[in-house]
N, C-alpha and C. Protein backbone atom coordinates (compact mmCIF):
# COMPACT_ATOMS: atom_id res chain seq x y z
N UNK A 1 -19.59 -98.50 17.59
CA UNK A 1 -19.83 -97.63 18.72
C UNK A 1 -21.12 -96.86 18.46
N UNK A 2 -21.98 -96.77 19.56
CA UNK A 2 -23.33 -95.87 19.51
C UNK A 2 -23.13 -94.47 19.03
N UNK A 3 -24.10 -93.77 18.25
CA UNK A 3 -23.76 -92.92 18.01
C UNK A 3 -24.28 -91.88 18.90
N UNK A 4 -23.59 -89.95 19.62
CA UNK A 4 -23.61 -89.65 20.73
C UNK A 4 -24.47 -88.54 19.77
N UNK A 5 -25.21 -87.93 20.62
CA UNK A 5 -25.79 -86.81 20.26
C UNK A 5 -25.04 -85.65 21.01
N UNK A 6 -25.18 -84.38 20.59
CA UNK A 6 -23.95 -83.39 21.08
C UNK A 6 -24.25 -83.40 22.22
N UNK A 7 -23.11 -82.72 22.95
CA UNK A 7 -22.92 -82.78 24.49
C UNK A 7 -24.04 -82.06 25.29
N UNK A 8 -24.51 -82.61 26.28
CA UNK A 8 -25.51 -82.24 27.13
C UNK A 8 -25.03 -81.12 27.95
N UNK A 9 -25.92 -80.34 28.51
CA UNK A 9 -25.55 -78.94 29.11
C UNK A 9 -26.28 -78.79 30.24
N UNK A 10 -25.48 -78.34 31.49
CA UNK A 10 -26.25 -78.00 32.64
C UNK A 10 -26.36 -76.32 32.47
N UNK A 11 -27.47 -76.39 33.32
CA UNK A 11 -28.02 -74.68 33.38
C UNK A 11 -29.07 -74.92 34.81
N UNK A 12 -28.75 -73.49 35.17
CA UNK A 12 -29.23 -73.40 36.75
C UNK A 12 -30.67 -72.87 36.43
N UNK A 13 -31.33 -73.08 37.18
CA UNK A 13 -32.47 -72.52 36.89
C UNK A 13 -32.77 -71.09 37.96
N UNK A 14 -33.84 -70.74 37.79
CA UNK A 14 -34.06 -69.01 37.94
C UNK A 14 -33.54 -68.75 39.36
N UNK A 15 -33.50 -69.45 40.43
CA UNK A 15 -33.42 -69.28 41.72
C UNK A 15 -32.27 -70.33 42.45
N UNK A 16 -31.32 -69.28 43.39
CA UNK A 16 -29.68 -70.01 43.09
C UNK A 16 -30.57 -71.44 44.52
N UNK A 17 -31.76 -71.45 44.79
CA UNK A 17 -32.37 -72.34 46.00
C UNK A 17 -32.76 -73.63 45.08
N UNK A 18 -33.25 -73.06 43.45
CA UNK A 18 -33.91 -74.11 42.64
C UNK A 18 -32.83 -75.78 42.58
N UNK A 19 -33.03 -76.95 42.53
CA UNK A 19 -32.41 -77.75 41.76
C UNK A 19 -31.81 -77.21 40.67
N UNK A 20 -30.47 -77.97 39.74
CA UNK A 20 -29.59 -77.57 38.84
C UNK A 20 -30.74 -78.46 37.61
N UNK A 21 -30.43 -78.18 36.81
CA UNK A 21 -31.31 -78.51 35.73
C UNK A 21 -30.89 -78.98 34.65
N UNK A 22 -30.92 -80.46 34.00
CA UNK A 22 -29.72 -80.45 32.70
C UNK A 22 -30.37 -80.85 31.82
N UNK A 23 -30.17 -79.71 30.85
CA UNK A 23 -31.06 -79.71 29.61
C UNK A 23 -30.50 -80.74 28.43
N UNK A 24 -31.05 -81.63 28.21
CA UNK A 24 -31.18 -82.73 27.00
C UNK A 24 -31.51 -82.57 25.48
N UNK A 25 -30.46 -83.01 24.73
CA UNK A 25 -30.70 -82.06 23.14
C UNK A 25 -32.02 -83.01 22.88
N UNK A 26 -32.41 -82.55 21.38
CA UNK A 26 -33.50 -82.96 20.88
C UNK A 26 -32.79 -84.65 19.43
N UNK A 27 -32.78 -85.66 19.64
CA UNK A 27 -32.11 -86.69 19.10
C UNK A 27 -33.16 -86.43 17.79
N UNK A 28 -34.17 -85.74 17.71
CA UNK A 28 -34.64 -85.95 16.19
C UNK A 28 -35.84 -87.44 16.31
N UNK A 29 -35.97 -88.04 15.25
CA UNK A 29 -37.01 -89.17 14.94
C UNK A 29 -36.27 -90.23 14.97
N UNK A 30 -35.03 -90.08 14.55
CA UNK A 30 -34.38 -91.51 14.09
C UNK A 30 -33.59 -92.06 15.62
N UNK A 31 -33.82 -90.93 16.89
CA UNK A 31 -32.71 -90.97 17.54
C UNK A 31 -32.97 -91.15 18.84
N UNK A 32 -32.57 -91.83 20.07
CA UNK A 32 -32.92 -91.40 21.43
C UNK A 32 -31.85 -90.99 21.92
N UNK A 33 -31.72 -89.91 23.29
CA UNK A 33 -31.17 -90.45 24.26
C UNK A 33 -31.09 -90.76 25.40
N UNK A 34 -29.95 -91.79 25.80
CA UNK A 34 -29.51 -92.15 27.37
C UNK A 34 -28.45 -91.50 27.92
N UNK A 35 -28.84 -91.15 29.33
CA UNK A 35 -28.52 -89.80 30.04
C UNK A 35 -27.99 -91.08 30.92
N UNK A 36 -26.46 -90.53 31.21
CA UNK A 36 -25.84 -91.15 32.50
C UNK A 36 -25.55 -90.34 33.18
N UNK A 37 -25.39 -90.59 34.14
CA UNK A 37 -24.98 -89.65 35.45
C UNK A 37 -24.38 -90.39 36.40
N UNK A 38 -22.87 -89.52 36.61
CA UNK A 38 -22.04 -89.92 37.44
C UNK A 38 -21.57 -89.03 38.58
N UNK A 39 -22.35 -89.44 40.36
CA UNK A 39 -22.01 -88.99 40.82
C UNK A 39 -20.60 -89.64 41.96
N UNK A 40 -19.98 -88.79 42.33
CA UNK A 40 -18.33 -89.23 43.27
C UNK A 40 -17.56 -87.81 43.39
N UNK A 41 -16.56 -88.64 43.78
CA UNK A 41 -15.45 -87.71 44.08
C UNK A 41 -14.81 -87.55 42.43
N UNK A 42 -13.97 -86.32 42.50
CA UNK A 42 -13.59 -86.02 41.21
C UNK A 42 -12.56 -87.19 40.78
N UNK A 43 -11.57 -87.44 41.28
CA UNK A 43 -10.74 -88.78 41.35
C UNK A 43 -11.53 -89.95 40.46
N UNK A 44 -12.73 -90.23 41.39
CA UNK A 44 -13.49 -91.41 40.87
C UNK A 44 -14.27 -91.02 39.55
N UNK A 45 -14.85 -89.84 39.50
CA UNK A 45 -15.34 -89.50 38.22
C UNK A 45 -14.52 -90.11 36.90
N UNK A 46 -13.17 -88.84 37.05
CA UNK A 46 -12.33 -89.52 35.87
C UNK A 46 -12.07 -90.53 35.61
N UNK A 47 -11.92 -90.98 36.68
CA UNK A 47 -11.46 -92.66 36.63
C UNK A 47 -12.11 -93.39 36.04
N UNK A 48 -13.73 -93.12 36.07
CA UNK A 48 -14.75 -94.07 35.12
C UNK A 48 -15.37 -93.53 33.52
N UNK A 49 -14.87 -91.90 33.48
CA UNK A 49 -15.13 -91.66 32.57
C UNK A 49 -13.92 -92.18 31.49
N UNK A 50 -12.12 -92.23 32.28
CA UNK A 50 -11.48 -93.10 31.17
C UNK A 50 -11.73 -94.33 31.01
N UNK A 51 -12.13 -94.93 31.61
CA UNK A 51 -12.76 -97.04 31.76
C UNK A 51 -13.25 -96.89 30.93
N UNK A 52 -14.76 -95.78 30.51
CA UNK A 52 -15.71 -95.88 29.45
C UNK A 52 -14.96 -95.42 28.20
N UNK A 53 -14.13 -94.45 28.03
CA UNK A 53 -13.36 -94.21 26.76
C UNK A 53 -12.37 -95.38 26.48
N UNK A 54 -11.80 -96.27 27.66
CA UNK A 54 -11.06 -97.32 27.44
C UNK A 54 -11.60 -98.01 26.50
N UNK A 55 -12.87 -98.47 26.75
CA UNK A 55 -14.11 -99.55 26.68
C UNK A 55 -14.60 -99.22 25.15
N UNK A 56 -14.17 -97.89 24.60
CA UNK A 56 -14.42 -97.33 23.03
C UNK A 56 -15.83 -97.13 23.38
N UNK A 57 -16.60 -96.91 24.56
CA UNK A 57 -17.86 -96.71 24.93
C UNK A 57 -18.24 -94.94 24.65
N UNK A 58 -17.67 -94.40 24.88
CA UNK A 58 -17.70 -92.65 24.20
C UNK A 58 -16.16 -92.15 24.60
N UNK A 59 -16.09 -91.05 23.67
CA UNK A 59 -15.10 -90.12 23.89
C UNK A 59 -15.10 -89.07 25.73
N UNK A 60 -13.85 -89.06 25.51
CA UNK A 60 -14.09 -88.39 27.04
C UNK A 60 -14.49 -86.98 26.74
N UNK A 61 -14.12 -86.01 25.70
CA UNK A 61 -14.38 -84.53 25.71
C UNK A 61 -16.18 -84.85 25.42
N UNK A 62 -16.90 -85.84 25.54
CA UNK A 62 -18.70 -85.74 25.27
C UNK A 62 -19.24 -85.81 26.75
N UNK A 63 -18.45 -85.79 27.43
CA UNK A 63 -19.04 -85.35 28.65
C UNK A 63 -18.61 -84.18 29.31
N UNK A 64 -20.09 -83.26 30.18
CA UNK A 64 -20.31 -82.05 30.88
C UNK A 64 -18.59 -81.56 31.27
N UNK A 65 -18.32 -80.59 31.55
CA UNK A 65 -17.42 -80.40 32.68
C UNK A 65 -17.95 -80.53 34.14
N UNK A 66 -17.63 -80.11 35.54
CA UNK A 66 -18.08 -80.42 36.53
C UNK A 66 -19.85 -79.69 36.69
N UNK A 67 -20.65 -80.30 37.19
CA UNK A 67 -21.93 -79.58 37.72
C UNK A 67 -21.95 -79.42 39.19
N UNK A 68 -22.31 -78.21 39.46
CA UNK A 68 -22.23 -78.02 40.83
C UNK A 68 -23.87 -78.67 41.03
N UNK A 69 -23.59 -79.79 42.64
CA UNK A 69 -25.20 -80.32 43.42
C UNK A 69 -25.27 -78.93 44.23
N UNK A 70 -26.01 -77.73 44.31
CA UNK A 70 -26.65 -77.32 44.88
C UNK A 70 -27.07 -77.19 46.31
N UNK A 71 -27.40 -76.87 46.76
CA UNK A 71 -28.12 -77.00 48.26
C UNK A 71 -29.56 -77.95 48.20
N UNK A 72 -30.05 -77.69 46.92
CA UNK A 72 -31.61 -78.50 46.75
C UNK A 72 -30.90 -79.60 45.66
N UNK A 73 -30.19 -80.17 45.38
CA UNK A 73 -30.05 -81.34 44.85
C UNK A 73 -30.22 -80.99 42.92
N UNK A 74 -30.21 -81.89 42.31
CA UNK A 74 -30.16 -81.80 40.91
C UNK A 74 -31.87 -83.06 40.96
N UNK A 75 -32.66 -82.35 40.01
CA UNK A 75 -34.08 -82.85 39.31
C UNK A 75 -33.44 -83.38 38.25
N UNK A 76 -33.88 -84.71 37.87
CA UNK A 76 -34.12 -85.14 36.64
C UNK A 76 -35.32 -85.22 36.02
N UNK A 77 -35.60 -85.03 34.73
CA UNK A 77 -36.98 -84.70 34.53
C UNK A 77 -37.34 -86.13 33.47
N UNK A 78 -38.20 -86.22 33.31
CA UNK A 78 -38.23 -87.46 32.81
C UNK A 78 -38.83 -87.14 31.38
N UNK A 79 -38.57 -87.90 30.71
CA UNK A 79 -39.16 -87.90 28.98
C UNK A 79 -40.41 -88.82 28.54
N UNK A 80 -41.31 -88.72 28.07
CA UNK A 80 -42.65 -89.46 27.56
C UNK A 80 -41.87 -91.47 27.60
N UNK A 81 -42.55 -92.42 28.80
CA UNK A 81 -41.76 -93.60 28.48
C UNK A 81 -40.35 -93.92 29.45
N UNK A 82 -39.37 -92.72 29.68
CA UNK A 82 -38.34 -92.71 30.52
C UNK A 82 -38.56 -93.99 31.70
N UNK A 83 -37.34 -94.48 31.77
CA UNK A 83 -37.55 -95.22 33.02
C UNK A 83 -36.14 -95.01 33.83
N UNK A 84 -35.57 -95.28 34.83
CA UNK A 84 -34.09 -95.33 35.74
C UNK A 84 -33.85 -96.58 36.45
N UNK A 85 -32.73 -96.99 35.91
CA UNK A 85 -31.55 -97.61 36.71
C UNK A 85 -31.21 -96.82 37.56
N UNK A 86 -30.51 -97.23 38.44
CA UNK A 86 -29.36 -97.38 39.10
C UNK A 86 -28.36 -98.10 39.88
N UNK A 87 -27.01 -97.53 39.55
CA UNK A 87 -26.18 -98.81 39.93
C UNK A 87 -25.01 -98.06 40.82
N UNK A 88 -25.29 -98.30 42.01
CA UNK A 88 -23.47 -98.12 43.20
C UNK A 88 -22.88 -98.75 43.32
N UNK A 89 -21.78 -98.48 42.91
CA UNK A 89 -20.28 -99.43 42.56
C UNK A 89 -19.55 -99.06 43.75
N UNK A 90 -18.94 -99.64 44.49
CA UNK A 90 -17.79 -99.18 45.36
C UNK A 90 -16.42 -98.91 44.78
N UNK A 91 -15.82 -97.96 44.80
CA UNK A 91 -14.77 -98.21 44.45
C UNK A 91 -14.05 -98.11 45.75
N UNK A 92 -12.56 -99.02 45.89
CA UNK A 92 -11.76 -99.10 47.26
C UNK A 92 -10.15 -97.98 46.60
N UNK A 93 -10.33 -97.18 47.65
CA UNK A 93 -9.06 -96.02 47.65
C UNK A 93 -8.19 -97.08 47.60
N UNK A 94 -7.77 -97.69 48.12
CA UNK A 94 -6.19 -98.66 47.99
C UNK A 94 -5.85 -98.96 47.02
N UNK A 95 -6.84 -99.23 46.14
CA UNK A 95 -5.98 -99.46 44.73
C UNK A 95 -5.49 -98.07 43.86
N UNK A 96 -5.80 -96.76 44.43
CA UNK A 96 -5.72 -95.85 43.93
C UNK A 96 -4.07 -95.23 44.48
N UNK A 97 -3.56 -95.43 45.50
CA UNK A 97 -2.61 -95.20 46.47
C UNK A 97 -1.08 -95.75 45.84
């Protein structure tokens, strides 16, 4: 299993109008990291954060508690090199029922 660098932390920035802001530890020389982000309904959140602990992919307590989106949305800031995926999965309520 990859090894996790400590848990990432949201923090609002100066103005409650600003984007939410989530500050990224420092992995050191030997280390990077990859920032996922999962947005949904809370239902669906958990649901994929246990799949990934299923999967022995990380522990569930290494991820945020909830981040509030704002009125102006959440900035990601990018790192020297950074690049983004992204991937929308559907999930169907019926199997949840």
């Amino acid at each position: 299993m990859p090894s996790t660098p400590d848990k990432l932390t949201a923090q609002p920035l100066p103005t409650e109008t600003a984007p939410t802001r989530i500050v990224t530890p420092d992995p050191g020389p030997s280390g990077e990291v990859i920032r996922h982000i999962l947005i949904g309904s809370p239902e669906g959140i958990r649901e994929t954060i246990y799949a990934l602990h299923l999967k022995r992919y990380v522990e569930q307590a290494m991820w945020t508690g909830p981040v509030n989106i704002g009125p102006n949305g959440v900035t990601i800031t990018r790192n020297e090199g950074d690049i983004l995926f992204y991937l929308m999965r559907l999930r169907s309520l019926d199997a949840v029922r």
